[in-house]
N, C-alpha and C. Protein backbone atom coordinates (compact mmCIF):
# COMPACT_ATOMS: atom_id res chain seq x y z
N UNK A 1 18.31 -2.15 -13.13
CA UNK A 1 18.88 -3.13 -12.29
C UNK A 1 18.86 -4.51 -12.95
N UNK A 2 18.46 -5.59 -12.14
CA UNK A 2 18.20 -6.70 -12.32
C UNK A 2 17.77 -7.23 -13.82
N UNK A 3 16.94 -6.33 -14.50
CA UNK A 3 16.01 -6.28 -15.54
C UNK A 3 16.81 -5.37 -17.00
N UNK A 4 16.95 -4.78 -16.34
CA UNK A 4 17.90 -3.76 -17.99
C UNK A 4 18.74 -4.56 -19.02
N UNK A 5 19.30 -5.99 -18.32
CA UNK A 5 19.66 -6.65 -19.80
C UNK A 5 18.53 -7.26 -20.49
N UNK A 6 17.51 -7.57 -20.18
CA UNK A 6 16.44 -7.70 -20.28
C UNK A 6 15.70 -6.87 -21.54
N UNK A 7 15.41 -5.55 -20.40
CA UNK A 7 14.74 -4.69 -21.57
C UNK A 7 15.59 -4.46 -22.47
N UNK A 8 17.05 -4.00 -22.63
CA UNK A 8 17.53 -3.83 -23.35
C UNK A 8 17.44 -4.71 -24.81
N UNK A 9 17.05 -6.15 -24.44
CA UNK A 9 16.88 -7.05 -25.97
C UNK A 9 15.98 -6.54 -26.27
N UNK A 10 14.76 -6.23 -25.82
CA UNK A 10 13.16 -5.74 -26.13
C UNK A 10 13.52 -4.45 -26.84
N UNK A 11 13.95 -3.39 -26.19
CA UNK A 11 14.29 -2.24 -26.75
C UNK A 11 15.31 -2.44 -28.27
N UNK A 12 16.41 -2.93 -28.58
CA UNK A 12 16.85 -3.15 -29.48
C UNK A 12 15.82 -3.63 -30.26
N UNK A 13 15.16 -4.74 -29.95
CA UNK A 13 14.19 -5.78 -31.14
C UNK A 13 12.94 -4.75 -31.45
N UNK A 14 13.28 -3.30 -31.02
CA UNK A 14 12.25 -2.45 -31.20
C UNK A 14 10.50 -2.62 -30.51
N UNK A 15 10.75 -2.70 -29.48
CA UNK A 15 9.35 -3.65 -28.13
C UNK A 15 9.59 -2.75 -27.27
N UNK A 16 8.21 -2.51 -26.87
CA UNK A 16 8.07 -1.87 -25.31
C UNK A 16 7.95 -3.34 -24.28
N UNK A 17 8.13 -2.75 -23.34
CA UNK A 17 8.17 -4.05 -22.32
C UNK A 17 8.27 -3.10 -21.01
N UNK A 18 7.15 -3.84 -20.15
CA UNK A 18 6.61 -3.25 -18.62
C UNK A 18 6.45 -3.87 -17.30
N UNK A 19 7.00 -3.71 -16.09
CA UNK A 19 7.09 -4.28 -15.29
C UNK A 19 5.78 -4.01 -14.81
N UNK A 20 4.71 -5.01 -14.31
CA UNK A 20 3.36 -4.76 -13.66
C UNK A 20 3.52 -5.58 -12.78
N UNK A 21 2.38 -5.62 -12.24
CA UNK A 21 1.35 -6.86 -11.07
C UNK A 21 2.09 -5.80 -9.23
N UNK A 22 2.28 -7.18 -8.76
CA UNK A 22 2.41 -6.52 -7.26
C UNK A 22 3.32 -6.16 -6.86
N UNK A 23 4.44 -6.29 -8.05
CA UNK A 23 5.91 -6.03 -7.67
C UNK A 23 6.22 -4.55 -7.50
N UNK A 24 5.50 -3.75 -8.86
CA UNK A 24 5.72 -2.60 -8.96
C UNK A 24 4.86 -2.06 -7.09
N UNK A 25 4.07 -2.15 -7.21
CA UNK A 25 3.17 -2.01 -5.94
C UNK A 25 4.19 -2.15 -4.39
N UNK A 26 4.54 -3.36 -4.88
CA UNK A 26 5.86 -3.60 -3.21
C UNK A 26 7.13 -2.85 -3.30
N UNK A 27 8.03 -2.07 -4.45
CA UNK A 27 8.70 -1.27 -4.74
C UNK A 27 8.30 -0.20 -4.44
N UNK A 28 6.59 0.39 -4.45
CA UNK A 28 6.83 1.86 -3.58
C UNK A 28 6.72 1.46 -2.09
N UNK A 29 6.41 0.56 -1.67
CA UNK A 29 5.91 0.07 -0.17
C UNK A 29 7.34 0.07 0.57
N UNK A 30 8.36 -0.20 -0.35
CA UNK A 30 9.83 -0.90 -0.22
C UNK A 30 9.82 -1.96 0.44
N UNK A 31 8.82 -2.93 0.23
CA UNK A 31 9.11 -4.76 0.39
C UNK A 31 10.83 -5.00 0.29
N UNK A 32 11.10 -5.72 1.10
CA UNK A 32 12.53 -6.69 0.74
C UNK A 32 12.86 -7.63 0.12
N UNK A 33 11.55 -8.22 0.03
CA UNK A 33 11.87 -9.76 -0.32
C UNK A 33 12.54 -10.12 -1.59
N UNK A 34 13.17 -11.37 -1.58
CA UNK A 34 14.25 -11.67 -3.04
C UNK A 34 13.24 -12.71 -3.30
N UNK A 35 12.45 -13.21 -3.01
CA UNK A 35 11.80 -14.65 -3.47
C UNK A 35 10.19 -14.33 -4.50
N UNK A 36 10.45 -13.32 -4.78
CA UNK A 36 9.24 -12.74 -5.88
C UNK A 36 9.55 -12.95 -7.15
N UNK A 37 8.22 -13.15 -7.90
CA UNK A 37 8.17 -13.74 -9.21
C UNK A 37 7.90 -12.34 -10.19
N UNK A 38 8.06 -12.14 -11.31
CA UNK A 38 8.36 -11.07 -12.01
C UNK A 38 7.50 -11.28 -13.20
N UNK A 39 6.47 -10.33 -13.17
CA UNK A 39 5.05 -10.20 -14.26
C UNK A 39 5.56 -9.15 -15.11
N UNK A 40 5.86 -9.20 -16.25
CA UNK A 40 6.15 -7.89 -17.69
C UNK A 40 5.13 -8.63 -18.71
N UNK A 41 4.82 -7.12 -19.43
CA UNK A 41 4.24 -6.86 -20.62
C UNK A 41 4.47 -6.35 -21.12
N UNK A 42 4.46 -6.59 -22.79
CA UNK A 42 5.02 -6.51 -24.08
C UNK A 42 4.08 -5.85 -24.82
N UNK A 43 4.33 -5.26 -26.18
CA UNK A 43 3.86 -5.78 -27.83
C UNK A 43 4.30 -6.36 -28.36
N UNK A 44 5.30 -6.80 -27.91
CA UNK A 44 6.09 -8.59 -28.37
C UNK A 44 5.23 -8.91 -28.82
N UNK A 45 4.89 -10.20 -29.85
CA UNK A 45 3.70 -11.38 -29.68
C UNK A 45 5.34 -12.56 -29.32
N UNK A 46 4.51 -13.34 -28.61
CA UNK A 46 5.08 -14.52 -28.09
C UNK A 46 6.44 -15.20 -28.80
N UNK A 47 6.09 -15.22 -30.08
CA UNK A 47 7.58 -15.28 -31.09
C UNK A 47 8.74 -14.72 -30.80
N UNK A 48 8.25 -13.35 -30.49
CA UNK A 48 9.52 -12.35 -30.54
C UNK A 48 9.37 -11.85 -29.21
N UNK A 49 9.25 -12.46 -28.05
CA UNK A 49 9.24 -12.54 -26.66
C UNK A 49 10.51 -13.69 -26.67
N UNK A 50 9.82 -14.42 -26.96
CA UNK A 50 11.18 -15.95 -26.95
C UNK A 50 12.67 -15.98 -27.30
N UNK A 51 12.32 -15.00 -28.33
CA UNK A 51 13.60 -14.52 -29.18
C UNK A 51 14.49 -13.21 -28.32
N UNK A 52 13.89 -12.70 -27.64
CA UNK A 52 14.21 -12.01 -26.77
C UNK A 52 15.12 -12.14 -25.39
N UNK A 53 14.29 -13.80 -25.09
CA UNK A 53 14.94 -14.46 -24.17
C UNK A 53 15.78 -15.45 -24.01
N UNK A 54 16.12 -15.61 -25.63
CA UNK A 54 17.33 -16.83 -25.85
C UNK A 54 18.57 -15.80 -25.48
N UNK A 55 19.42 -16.69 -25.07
CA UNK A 55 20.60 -16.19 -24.64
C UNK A 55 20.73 -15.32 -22.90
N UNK A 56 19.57 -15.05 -22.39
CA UNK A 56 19.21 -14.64 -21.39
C UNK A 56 18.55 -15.36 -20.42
N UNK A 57 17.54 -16.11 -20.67
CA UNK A 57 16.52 -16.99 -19.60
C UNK A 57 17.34 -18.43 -19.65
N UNK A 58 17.75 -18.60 -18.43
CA UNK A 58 18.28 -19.92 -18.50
C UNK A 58 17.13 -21.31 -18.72
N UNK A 59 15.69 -20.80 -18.59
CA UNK A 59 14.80 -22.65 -19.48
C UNK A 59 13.64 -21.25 -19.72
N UNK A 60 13.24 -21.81 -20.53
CA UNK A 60 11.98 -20.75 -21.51
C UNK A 60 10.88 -22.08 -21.50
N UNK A 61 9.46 -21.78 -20.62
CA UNK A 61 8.17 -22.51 -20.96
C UNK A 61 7.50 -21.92 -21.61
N UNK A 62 6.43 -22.79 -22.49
CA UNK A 62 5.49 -22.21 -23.45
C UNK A 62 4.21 -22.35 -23.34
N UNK A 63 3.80 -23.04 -22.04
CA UNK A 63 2.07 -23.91 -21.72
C UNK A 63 1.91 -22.38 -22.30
N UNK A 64 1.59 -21.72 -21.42
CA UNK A 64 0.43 -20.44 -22.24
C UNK A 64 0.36 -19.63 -23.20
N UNK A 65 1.48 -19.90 -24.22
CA UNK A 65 1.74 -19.03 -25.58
C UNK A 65 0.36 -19.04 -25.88
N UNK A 66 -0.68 -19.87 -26.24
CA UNK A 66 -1.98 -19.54 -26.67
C UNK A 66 -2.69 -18.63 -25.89
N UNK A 67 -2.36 -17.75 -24.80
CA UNK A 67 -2.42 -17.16 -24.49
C UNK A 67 -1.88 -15.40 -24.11
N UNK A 68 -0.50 -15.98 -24.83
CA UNK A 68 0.13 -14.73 -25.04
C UNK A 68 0.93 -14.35 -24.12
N UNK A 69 1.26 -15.61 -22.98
CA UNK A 69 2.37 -15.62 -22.09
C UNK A 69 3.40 -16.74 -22.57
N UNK A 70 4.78 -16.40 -22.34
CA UNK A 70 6.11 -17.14 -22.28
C UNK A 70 6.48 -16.80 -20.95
N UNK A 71 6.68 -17.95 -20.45
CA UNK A 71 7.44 -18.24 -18.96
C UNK A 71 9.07 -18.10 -19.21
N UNK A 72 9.59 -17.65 -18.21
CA UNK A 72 10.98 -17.93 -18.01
C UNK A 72 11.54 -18.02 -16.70
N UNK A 73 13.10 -18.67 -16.74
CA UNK A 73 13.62 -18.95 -15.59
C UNK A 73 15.39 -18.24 -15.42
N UNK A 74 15.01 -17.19 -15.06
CA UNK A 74 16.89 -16.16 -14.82
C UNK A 74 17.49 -16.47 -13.61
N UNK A 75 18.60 -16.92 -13.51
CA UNK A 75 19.07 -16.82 -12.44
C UNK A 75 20.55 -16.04 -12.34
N UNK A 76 20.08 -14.84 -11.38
CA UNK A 76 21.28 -13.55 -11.73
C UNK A 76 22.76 -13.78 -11.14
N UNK A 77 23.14 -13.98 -12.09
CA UNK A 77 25.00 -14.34 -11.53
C UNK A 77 25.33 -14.06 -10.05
N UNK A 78 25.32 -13.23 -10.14
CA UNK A 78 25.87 -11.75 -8.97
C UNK A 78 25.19 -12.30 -7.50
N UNK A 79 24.16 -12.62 -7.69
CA UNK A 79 23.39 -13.03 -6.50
C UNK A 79 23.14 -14.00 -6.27
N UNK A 80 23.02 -15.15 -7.42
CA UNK A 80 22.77 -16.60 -7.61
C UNK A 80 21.04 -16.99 -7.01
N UNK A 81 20.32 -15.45 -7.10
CA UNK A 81 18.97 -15.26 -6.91
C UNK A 81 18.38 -15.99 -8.05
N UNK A 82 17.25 -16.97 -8.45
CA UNK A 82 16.48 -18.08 -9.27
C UNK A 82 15.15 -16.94 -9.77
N UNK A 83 14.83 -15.97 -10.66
CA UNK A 83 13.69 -15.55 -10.76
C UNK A 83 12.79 -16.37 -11.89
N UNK A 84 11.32 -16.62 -11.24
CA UNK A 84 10.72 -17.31 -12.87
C UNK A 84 10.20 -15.41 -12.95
N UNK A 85 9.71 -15.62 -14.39
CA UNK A 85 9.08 -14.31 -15.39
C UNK A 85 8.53 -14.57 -16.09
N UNK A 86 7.34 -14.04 -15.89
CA UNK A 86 6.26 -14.23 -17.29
C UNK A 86 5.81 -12.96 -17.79
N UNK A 87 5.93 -13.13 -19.52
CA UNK A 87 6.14 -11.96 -19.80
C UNK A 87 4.72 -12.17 -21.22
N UNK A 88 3.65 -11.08 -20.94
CA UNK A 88 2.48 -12.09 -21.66
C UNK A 88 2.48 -10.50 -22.59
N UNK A 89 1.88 -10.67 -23.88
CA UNK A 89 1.82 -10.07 -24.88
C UNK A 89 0.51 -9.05 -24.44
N UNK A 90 0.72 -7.66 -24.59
CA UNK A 90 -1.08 -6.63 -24.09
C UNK A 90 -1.55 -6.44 -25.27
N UNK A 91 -2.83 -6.72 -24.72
CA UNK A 91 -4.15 -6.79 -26.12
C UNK A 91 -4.52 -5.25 -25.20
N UNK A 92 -5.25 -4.14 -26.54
CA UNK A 92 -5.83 -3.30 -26.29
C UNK A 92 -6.52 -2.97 -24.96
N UNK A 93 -7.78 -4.21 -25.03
CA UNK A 93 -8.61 -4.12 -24.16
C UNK A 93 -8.38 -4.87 -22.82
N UNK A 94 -6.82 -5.28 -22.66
CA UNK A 94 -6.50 -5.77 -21.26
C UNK A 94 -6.15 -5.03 -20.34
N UNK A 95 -6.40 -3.18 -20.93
CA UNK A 95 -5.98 -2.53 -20.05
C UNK A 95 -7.30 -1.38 -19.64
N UNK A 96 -8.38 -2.13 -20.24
CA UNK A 96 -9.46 -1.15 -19.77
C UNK A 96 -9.56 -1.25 -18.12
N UNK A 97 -10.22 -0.23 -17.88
CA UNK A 97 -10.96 -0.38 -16.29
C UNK A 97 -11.85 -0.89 -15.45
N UNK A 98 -12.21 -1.70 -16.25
CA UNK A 98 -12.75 -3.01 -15.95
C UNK A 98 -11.90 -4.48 -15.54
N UNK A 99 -10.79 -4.54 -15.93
CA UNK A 99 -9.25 -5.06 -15.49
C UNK A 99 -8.54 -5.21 -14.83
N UNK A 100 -9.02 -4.24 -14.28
CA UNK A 100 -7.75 -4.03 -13.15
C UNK A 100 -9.03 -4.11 -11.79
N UNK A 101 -8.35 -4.68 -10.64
CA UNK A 101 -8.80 -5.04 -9.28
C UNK A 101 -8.72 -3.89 -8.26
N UNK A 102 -7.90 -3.44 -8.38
CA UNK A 102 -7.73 -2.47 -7.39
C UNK A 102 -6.48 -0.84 -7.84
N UNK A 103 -6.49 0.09 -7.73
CA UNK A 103 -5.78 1.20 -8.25
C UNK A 103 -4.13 0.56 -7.61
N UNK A 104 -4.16 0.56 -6.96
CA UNK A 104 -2.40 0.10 -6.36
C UNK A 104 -2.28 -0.97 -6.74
N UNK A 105 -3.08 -1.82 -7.74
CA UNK A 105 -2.62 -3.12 -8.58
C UNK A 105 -2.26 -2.86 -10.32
N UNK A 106 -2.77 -1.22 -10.42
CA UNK A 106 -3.16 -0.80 -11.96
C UNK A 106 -1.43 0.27 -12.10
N UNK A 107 -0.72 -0.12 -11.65
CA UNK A 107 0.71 0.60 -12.06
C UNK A 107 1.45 -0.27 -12.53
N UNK A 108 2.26 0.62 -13.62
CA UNK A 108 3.43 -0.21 -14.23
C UNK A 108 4.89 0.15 -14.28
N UNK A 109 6.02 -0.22 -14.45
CA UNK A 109 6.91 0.77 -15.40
C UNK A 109 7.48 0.18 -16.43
N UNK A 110 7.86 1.25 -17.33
CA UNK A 110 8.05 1.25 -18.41
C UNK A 110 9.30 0.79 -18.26
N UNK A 111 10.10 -0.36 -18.80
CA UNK A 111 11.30 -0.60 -18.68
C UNK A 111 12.52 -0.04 -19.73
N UNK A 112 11.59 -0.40 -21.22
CA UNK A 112 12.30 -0.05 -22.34
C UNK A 112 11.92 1.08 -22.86
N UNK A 113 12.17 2.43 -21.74
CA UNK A 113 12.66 3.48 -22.42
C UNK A 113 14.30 3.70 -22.58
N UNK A 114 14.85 4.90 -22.38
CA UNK A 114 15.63 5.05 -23.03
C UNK A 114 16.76 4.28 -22.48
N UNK A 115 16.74 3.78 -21.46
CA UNK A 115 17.15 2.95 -20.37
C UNK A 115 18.08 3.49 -19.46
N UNK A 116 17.71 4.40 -19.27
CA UNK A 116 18.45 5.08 -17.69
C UNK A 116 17.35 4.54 -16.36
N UNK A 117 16.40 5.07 -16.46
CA UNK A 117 15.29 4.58 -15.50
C UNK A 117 13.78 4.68 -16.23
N UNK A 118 13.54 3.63 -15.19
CA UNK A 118 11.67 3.13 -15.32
C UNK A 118 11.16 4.22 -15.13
N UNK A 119 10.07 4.46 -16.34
CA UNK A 119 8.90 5.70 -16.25
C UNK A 119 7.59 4.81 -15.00
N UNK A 120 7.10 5.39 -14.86
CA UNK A 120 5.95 5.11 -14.17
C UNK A 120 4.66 5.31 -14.87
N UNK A 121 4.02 4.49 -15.02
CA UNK A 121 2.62 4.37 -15.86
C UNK A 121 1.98 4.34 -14.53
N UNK A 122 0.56 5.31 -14.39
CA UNK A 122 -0.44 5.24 -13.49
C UNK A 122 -1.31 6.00 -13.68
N UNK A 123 -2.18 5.15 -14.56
CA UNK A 123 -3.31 5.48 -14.66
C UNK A 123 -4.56 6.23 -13.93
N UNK A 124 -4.58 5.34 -12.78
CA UNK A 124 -5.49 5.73 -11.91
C UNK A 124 -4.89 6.02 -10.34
N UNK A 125 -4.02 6.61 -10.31
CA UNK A 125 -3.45 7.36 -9.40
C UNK A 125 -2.86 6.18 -8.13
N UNK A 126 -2.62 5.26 -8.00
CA UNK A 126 -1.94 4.04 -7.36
C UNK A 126 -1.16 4.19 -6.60
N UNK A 127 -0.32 5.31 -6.80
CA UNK A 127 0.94 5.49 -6.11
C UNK A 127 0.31 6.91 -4.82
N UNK A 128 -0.49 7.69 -5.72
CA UNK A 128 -0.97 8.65 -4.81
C UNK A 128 -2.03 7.66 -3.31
N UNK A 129 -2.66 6.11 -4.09
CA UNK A 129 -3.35 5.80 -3.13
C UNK A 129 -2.46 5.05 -2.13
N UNK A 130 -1.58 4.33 -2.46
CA UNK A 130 -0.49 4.00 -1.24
C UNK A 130 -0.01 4.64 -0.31
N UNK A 131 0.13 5.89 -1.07
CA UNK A 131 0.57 6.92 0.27
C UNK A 131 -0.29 7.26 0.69
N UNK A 132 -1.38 7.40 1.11
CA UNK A 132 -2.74 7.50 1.19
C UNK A 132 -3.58 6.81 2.54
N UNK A 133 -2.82 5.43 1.75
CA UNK A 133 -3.20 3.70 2.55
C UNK A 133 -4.79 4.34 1.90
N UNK A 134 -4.89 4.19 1.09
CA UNK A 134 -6.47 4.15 0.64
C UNK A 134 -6.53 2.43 -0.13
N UNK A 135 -7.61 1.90 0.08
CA UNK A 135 -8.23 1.14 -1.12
C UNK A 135 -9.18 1.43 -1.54
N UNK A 136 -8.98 1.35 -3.12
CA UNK A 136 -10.23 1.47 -3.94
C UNK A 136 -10.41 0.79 -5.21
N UNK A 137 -11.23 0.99 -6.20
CA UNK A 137 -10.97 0.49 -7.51
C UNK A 137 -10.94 1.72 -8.41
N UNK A 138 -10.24 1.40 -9.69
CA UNK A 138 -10.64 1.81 -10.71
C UNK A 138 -12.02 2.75 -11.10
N UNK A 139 -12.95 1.65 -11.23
CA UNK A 139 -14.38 1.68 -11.33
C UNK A 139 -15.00 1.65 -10.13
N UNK A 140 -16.16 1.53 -10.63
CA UNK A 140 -17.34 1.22 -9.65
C UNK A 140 -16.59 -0.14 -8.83
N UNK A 141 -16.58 0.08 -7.56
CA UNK A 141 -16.55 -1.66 -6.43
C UNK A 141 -17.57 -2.37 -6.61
N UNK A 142 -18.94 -1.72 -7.01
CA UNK A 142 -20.13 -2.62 -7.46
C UNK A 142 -19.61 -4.12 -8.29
N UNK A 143 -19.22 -2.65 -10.09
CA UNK A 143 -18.96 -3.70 -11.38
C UNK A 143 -17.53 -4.11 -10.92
N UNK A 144 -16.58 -4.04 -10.26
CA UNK A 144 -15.07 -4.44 -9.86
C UNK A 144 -15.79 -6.34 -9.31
N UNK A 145 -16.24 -6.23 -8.01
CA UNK A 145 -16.60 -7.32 -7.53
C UNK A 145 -17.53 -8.22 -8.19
N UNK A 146 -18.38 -7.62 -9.03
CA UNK A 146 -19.47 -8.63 -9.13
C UNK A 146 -18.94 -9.50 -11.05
N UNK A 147 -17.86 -8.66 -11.09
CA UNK A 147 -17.21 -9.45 -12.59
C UNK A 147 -16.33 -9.93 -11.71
N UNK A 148 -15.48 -9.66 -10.58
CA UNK A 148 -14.71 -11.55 -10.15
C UNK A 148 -15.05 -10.77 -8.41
N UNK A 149 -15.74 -11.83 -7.68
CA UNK A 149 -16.34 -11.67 -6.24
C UNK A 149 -15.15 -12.02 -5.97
N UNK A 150 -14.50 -12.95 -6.03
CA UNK A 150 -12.77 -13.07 -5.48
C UNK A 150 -12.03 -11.95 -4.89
N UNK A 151 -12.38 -10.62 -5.68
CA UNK A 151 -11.36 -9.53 -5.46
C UNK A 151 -11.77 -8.84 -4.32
N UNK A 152 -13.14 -9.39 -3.42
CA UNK A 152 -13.61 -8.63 -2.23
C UNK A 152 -12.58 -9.63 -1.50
N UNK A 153 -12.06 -10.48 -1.39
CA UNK A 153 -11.39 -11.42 -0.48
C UNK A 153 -10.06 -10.53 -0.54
N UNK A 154 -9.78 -10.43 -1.60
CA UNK A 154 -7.98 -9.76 -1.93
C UNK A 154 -8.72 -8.49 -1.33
N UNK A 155 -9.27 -8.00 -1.53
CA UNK A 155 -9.65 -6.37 -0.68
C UNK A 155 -9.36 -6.35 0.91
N UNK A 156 -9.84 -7.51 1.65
CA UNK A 156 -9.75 -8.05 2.99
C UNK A 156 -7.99 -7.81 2.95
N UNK A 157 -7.25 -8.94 2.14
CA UNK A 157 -5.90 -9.03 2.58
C UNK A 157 -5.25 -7.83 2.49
N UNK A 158 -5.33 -7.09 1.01
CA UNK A 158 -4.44 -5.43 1.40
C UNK A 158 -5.33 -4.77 2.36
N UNK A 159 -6.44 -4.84 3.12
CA UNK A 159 -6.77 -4.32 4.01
C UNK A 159 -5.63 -4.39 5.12
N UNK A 160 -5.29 -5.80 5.21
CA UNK A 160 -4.89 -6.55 6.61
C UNK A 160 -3.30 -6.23 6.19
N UNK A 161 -2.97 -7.06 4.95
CA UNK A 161 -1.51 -6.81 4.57
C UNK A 161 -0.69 -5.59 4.93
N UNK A 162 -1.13 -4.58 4.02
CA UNK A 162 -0.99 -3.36 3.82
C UNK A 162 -1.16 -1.92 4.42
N UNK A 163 -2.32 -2.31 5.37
CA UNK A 163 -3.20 -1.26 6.73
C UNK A 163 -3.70 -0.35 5.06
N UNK A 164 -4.26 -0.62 4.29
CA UNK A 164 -4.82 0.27 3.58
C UNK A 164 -6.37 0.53 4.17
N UNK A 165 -7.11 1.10 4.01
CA UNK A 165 -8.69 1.78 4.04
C UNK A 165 -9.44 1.83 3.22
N UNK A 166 -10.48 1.02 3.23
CA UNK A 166 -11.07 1.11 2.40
C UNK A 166 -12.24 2.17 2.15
N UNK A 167 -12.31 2.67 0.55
CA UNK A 167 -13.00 3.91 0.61
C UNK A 167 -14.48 3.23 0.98
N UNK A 168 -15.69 4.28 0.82
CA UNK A 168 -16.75 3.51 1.22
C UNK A 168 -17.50 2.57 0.28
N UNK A 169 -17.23 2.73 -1.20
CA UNK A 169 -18.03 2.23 -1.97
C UNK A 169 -17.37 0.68 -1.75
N UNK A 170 -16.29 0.32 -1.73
CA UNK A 170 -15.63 -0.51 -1.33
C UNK A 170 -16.29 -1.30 0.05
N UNK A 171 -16.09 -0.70 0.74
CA UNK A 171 -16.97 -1.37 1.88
C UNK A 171 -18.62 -1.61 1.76
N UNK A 172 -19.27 -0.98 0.93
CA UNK A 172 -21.10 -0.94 0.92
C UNK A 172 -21.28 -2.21 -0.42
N UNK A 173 -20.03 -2.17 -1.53
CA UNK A 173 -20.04 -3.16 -2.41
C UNK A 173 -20.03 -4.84 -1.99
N UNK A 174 -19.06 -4.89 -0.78
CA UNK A 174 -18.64 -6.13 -0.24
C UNK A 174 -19.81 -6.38 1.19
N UNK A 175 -20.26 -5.48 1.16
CA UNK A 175 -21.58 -6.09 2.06
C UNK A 175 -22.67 -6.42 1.17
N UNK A 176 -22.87 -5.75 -0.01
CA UNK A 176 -24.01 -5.73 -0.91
C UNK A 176 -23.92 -7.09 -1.90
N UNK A 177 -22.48 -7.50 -1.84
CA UNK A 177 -22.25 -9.20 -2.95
C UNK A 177 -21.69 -9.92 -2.65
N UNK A 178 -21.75 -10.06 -1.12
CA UNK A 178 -20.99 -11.31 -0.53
C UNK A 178 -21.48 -12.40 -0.91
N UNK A 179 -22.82 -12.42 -0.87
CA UNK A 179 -23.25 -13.65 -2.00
C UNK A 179 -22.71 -14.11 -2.37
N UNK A 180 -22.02 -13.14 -3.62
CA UNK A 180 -21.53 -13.55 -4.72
C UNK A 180 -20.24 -14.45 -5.15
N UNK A 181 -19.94 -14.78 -3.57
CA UNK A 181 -18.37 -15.19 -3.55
C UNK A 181 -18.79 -16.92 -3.71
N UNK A 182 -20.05 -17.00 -2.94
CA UNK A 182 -20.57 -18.76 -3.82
C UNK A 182 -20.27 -19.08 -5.03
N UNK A 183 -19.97 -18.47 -6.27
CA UNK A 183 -19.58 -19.13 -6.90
C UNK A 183 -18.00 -19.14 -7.72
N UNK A 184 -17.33 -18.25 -6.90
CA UNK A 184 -16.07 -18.56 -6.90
C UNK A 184 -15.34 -20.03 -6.21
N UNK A 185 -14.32 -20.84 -7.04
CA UNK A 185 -14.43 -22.08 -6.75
C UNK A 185 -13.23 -22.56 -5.21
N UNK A 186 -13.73 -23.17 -4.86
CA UNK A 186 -12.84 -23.31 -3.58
C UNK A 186 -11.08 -23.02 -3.94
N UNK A 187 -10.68 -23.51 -4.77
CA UNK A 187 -8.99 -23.50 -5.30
C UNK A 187 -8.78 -22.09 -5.45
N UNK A 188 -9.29 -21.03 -6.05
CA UNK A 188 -9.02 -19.87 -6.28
C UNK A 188 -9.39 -19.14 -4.34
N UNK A 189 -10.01 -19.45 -3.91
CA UNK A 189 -10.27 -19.17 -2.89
C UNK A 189 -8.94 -19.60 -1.80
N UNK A 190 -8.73 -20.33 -1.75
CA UNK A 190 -7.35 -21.17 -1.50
C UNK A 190 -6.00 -20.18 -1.64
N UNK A 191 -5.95 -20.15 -3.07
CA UNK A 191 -4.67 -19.76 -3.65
C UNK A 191 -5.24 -18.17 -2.85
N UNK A 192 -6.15 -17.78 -3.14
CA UNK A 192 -5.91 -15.94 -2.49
C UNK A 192 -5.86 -15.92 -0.44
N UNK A 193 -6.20 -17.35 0.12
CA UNK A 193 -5.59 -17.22 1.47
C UNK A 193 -4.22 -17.45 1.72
């Protein structure tokens, strides 16, 4: 759709490139909304991300190249829909299980295969837990929460959002480190209400 001229530069420039974060997640839910922002990952490095998006992204930002994200700004003819996209370069270990927040946050698809349609990457079964309405993590909810206490708050909202359930370790974790949310800083706390 929307994205295939897209992957298609990636795929030519010889790059995988993957649609993640909550989008893939609201696509099995079938969300409607047009006003969503669009998270992909590469083996691009940032160079040849950019190069990817000349001639395509109508303004290209760079604040986080030292980080291995390039921002962009598409706005699709057809619809005169405004998407920004950030499309950040994957290091090995950004995809361990320790990473990821929740299993229905840990799916991707693959954009630049052969380009008929998106494969589905799912690791830890995400799509089986949506249909499910389960929440859980990856890992342990122990080590999930107590490396960012934030994500017991986002646990609350796809609780509420979503009518998901939380399994029990999930629930015995967020009674056991509520503590721990003291030192998460008010702004991040903010941005996840």
């Amino acid at each position: 759709g929307e994205l295939e001229p897209l992957a298609a530069r990636f795929r030519a420039a010889g790059h995988r490139v993957y649609l993640v974060g909550g989008t893939v997640r609201d696509l099995f839910i079938g969300s409607r909304r047009d006003d969503f922002d669009l998270d992909l990952t590469t083996d691009a490095r940032p160079d040849e991300i950019k190069r990817c998006l000349q001639g395509w992204a109508d303004a290209i930002w760079t604040q986080g190249e030292r980080f291995g994200t390039i921002g962009a700004l598409h706005r699709e003819s057809t619809t005169d829909i405004a998407r920004t996209i950030e499309i950040t370069t994957f290091r090995a270990e950004a995809y361990t299980d320790e990473s990821r927040d929740f299993t229905v946050n840990a799916m991707a698809l693959e954009l630049s295969g052969d380009g008929t349609a998106p494969e589905l990457v799912d690791p830890f079964s995400g799509a089986v837990d949506l249909a499910t309405r389960t929440l859980r993590t990856p890992v342990g909810a122990d080590g999930s929460f107590n490396d960012d206490p934030l994500r017991m708050l986002r646990a609350a909202r796809f609780i509420a959002g979503y009518e998901l359930t939380p399994t029990p370790d999930v629930i015995d974790a967020v009674h056991a480190l509520a503590s721990r949310l003291e030192i998460v800083s008010a702004e991040r706390i903010r941005d996840e209400f």
